[in-house]
C-alpha atoms as a PDB file:
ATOM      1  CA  UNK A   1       4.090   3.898  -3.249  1.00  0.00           C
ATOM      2  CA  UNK A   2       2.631   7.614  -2.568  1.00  0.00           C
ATOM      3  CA  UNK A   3      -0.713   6.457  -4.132  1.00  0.00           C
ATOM      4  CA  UNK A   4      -0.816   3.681  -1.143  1.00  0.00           C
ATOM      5  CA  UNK A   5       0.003   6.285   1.512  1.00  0.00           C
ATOM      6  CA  UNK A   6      -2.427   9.320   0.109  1.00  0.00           C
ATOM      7  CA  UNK A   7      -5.362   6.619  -0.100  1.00  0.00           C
ATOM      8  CA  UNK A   8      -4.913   5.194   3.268  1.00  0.00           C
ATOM      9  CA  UNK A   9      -4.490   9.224   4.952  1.00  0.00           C
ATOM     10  CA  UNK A  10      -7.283  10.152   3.254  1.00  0.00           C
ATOM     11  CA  UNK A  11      -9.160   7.080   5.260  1.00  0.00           C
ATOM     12  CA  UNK A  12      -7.208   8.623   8.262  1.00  0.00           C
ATOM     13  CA  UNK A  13      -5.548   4.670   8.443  1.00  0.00           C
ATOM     14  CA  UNK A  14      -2.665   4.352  10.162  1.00  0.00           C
ATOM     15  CA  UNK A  15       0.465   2.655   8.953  1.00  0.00           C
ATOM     16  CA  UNK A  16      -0.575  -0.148  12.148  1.00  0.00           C
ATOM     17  CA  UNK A  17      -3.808  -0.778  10.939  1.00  0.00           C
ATOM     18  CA  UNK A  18      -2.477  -0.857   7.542  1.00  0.00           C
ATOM     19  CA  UNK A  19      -0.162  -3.867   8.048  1.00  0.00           C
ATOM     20  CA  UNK A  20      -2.333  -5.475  10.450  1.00  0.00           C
ATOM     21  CA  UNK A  21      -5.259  -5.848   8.050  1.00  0.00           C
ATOM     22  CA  UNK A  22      -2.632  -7.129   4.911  1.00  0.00           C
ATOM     23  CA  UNK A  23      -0.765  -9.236   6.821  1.00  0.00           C
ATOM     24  CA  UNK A  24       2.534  -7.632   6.920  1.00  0.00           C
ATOM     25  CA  UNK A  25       4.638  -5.715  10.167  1.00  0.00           C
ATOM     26  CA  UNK A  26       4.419  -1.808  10.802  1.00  0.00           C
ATOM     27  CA  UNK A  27       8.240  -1.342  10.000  1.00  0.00           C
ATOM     28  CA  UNK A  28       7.573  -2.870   6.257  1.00  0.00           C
ATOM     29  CA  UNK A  29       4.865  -0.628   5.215  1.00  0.00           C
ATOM     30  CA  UNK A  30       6.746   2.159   6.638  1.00  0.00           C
ATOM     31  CA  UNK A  31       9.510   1.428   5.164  1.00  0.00           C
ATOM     32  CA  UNK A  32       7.935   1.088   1.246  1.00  0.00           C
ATOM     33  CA  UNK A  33       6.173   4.166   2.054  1.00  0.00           C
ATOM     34  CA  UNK A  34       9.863   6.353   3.020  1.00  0.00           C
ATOM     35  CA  UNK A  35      11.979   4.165   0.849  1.00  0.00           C
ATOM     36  CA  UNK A  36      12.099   3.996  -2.865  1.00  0.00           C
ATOM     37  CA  UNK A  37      14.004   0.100  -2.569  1.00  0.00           C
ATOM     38  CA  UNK A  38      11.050  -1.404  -0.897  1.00  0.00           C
ATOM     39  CA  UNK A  39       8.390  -2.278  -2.963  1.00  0.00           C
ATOM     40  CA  UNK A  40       4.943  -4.246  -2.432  1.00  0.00           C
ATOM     41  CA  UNK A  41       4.192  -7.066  -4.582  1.00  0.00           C
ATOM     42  CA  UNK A  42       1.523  -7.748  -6.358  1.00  0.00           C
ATOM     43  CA  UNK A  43      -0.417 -10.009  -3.404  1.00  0.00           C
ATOM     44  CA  UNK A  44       0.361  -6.861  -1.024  1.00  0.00           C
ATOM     45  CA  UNK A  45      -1.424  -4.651  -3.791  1.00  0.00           C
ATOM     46  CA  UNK A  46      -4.480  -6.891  -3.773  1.00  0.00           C
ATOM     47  CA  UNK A  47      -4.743  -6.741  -0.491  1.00  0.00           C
ATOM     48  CA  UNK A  48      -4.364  -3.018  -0.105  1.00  0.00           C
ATOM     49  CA  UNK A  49      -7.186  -2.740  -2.841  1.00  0.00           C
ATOM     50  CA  UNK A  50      -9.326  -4.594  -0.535  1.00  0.00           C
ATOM     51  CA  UNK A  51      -8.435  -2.864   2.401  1.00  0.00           C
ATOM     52  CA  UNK A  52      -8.818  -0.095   1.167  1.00  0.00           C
ATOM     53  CA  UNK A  53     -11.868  -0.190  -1.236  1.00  0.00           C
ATOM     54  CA  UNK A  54     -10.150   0.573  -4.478  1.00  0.00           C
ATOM     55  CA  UNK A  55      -8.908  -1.138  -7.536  1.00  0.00           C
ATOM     56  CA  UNK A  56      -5.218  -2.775  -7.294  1.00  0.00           C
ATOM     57  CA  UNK A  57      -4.669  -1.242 -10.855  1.00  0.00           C
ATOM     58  CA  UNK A  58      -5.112   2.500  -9.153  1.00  0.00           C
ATOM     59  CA  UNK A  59      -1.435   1.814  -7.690  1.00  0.00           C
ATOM     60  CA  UNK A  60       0.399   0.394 -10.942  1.00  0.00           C
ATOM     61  CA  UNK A  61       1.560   2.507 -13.929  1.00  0.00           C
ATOM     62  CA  UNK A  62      -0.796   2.532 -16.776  1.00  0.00           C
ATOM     63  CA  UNK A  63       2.567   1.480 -19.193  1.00  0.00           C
ATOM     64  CA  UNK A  64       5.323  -0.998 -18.940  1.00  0.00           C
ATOM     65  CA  UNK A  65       7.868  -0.202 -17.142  1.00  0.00           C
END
């Protein structure tokens, strides 16, 4: 998810603190972030939004897929 990554550089978070704070290990959030197979579900994506002080529905497509 490139929205994830942009929004957490632009806090200058780290992929570390990243996982830390939404309960998840370094090597999964890297690997969503440099591989389009791995995916965050919707938990993850409310728990990004928190972390990150944003709305869950910035990071899902406005249709159906």
């Amino acid at each position: 998810m490139n929205e994830v990554r942009g929004r957490r550089e632009a806090l200058d978070m780290s992929q570390e603190t990243l996982s830390f704070r939404i309960g998840r290990t370094h090597s999964f959030v890297g690997n969503v972030e440099c591989n389009d197979e791995k995916k965050y579900n919707f938990v993850d994506i409310n728990e990004i939004a928190k972390v990150l002080n944003c709305s869950p529905k910035d990071f899902l497509p406005q249709d159906s897929l």
